[in-house]
C-alpha atoms as a PDB file:
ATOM      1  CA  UNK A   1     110.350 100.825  62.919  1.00  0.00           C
ATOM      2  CA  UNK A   2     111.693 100.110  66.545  1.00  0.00           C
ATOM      3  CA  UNK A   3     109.189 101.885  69.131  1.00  0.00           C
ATOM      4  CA  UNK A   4     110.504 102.439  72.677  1.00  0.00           C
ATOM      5  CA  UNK A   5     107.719 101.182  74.758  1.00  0.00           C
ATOM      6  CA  UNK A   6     107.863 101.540  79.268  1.00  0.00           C
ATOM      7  CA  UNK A   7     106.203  98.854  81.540  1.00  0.00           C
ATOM      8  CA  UNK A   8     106.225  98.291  84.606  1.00  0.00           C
ATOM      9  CA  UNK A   9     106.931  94.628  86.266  1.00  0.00           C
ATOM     10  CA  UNK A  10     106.505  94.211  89.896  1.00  0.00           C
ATOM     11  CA  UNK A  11     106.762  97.993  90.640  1.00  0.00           C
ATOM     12  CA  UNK A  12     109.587  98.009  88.662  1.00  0.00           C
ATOM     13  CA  UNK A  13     109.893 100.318  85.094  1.00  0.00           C
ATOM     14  CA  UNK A  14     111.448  98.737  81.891  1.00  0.00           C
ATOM     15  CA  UNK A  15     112.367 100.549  78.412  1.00  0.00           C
ATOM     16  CA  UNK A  16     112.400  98.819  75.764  1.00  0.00           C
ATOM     17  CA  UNK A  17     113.265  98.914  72.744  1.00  0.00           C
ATOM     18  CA  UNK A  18     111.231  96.834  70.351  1.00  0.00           C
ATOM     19  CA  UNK A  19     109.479  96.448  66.551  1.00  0.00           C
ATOM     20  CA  UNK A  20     106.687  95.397  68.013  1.00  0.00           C
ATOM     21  CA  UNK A  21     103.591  97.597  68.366  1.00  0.00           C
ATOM     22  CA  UNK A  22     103.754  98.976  71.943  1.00  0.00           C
ATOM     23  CA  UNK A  23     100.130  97.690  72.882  1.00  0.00           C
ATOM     24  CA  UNK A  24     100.891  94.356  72.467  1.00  0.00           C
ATOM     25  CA  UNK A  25     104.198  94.694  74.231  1.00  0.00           C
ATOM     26  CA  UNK A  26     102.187  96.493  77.234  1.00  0.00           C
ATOM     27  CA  UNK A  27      99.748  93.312  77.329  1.00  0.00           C
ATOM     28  CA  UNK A  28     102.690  90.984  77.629  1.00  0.00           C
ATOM     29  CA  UNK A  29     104.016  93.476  80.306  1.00  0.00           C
ATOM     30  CA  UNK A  30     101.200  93.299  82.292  1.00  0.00           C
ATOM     31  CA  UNK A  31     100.879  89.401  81.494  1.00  0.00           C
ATOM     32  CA  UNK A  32     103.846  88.587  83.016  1.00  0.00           C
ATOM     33  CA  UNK A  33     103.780  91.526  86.310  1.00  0.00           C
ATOM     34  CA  UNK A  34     100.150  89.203  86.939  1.00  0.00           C
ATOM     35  CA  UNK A  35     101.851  86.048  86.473  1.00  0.00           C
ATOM     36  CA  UNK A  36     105.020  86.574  88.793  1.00  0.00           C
ATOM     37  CA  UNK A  37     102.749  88.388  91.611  1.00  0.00           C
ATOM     38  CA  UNK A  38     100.700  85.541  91.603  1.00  0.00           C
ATOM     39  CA  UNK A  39     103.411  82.938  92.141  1.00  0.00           C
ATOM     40  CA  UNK A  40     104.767  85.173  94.546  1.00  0.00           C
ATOM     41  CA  UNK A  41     101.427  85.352  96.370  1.00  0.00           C
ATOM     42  CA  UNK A  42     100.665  81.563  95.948  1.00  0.00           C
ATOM     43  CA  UNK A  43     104.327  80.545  97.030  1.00  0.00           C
ATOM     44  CA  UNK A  44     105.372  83.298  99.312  1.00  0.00           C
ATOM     45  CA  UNK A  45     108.297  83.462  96.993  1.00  0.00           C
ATOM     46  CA  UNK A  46     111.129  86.385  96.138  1.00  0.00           C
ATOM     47  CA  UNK A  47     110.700  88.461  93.397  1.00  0.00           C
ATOM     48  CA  UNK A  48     113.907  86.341  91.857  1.00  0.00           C
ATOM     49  CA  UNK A  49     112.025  82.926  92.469  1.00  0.00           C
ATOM     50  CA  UNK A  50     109.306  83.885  90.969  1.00  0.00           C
ATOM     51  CA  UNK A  51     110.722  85.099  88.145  1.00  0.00           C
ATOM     52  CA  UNK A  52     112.570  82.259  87.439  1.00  0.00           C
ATOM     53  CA  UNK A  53     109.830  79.770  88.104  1.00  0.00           C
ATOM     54  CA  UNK A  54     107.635  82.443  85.381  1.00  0.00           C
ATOM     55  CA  UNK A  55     110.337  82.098  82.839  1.00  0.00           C
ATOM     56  CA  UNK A  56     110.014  78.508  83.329  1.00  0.00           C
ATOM     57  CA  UNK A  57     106.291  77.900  83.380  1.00  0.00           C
ATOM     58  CA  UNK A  58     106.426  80.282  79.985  1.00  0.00           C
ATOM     59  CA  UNK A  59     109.325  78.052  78.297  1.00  0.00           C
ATOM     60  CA  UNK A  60     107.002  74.617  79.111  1.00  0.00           C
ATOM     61  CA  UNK A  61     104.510  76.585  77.600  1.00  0.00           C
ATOM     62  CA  UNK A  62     105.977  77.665  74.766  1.00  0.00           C
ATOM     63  CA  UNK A  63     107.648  74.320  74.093  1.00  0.00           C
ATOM     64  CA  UNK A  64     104.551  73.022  74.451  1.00  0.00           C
ATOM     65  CA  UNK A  65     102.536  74.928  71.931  1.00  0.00           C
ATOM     66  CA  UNK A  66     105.539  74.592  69.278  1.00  0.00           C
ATOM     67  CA  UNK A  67     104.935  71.329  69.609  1.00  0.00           C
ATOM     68  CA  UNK A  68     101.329  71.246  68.506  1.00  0.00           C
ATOM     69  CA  UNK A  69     102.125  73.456  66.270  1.00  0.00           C
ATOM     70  CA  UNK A  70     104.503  71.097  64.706  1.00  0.00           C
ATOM     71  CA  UNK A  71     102.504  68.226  64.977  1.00  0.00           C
ATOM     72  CA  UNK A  72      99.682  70.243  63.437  1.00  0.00           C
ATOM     73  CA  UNK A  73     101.400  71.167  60.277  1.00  0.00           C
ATOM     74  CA  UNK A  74     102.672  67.413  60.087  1.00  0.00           C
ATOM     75  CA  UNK A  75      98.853  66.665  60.114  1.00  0.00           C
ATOM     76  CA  UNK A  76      97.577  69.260  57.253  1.00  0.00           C
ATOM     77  CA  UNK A  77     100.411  67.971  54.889  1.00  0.00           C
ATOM     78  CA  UNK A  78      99.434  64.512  55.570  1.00  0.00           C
ATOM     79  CA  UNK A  79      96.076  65.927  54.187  1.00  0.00           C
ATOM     80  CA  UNK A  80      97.433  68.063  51.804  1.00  0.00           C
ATOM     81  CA  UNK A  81      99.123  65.080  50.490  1.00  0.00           C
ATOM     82  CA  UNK A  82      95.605  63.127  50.802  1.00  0.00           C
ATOM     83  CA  UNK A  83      94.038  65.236  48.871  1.00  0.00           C
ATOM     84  CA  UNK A  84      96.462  65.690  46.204  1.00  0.00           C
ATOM     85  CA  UNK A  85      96.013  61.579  45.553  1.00  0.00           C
ATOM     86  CA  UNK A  86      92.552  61.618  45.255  1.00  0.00           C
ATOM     87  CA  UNK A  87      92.682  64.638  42.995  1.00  0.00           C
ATOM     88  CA  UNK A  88      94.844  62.393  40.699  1.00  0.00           C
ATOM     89  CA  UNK A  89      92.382  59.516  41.388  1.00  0.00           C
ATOM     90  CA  UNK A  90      89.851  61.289  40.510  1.00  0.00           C
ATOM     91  CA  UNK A  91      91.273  62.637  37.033  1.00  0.00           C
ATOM     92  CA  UNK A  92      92.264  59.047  36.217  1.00  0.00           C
ATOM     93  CA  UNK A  93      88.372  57.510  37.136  1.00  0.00           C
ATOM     94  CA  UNK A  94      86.679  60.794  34.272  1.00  0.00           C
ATOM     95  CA  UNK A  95      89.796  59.461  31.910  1.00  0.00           C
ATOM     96  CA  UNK A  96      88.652  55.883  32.447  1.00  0.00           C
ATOM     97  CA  UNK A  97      84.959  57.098  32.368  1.00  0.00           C
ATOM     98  CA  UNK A  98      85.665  58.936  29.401  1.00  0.00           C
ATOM     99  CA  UNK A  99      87.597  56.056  27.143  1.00  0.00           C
ATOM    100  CA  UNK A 100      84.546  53.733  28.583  1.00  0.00           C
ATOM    101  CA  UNK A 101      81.900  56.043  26.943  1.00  0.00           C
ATOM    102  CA  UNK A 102      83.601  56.079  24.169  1.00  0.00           C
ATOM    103  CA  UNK A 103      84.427  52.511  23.522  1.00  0.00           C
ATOM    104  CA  UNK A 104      80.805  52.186  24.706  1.00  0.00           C
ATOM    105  CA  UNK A 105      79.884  54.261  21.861  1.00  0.00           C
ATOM    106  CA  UNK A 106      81.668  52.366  19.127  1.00  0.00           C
ATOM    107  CA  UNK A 107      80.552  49.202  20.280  1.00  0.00           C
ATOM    108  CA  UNK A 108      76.889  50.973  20.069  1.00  0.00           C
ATOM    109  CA  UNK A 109      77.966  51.533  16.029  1.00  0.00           C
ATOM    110  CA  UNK A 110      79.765  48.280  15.763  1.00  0.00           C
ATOM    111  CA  UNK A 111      76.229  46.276  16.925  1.00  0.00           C
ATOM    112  CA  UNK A 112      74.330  48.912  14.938  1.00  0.00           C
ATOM    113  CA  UNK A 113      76.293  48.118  11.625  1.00  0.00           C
ATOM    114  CA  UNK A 114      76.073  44.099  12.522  1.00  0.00           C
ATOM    115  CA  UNK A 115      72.400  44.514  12.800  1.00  0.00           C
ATOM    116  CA  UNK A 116      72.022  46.596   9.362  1.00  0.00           C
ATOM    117  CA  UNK A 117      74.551  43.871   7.366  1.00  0.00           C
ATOM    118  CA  UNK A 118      71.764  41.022   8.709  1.00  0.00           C
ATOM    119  CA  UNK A 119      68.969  42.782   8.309  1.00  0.00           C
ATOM    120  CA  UNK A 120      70.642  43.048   4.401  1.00  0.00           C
ATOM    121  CA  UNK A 121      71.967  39.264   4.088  1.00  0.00           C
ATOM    122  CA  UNK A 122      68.577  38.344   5.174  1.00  0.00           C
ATOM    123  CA  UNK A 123      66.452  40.367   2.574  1.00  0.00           C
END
């Protein structure tokens, strides 16, 4: 549902019209009217300026935190992948576990038989 939402940037009012919920659009609003003043304060810069050199600073920004972003998701598949491999590790060590036991076991009623057949041959 597209919401028509005013702020007001540098003494100047905006409508727009956005999906977004018009609290968090406000927020960015006033976000960005702190950001420029300050840049225009700090730089004794033109409205213009320091909206360019805003737009800038919030592209770098933005770039920036893709970035991570991307280089965080590369990082949780690398574990995702990690721990898919030592799932299968594990599943293969209780297979190998289990045929051990169990050859263990026969060789338990192999040596138990032996042990019976000389305990016969001997009486």
């Amino acid at each position: 549902m597209r919401n028509r939402v005013r702020v007001t940037i540098c003494g100047k009012t905006y409508s727009i019209q956005t999906d977004e919920n018009g609290t968090y659009v406000t927020a960015l609003a006033k976000e960005l009217d702190r950001r420029i003043n300050e840049f225009m304060e700090d730089n004794n810069a033109s409205f213009p300026s320091a909206a360019v050199m805003t737009a800038l600073a919030l592209m770098d920004e933005t770039a920036k935190a893709t970035s991570d972003v991307d280089n965080f998701r590369a990082q949780i598949k690398g574990y995702v992948e990690e721990a898919a491999a030592a799932r299968i590790e594990a599943e293969r060590s209780k297979r190998e576990v289990e045929r051990l036991r169990q050859e263990n076991e026969k060789l338990k009623s192999d040596m138990e038989l032996l042990n019976l057949r000389n305990e016969v041959s001997n009486s």
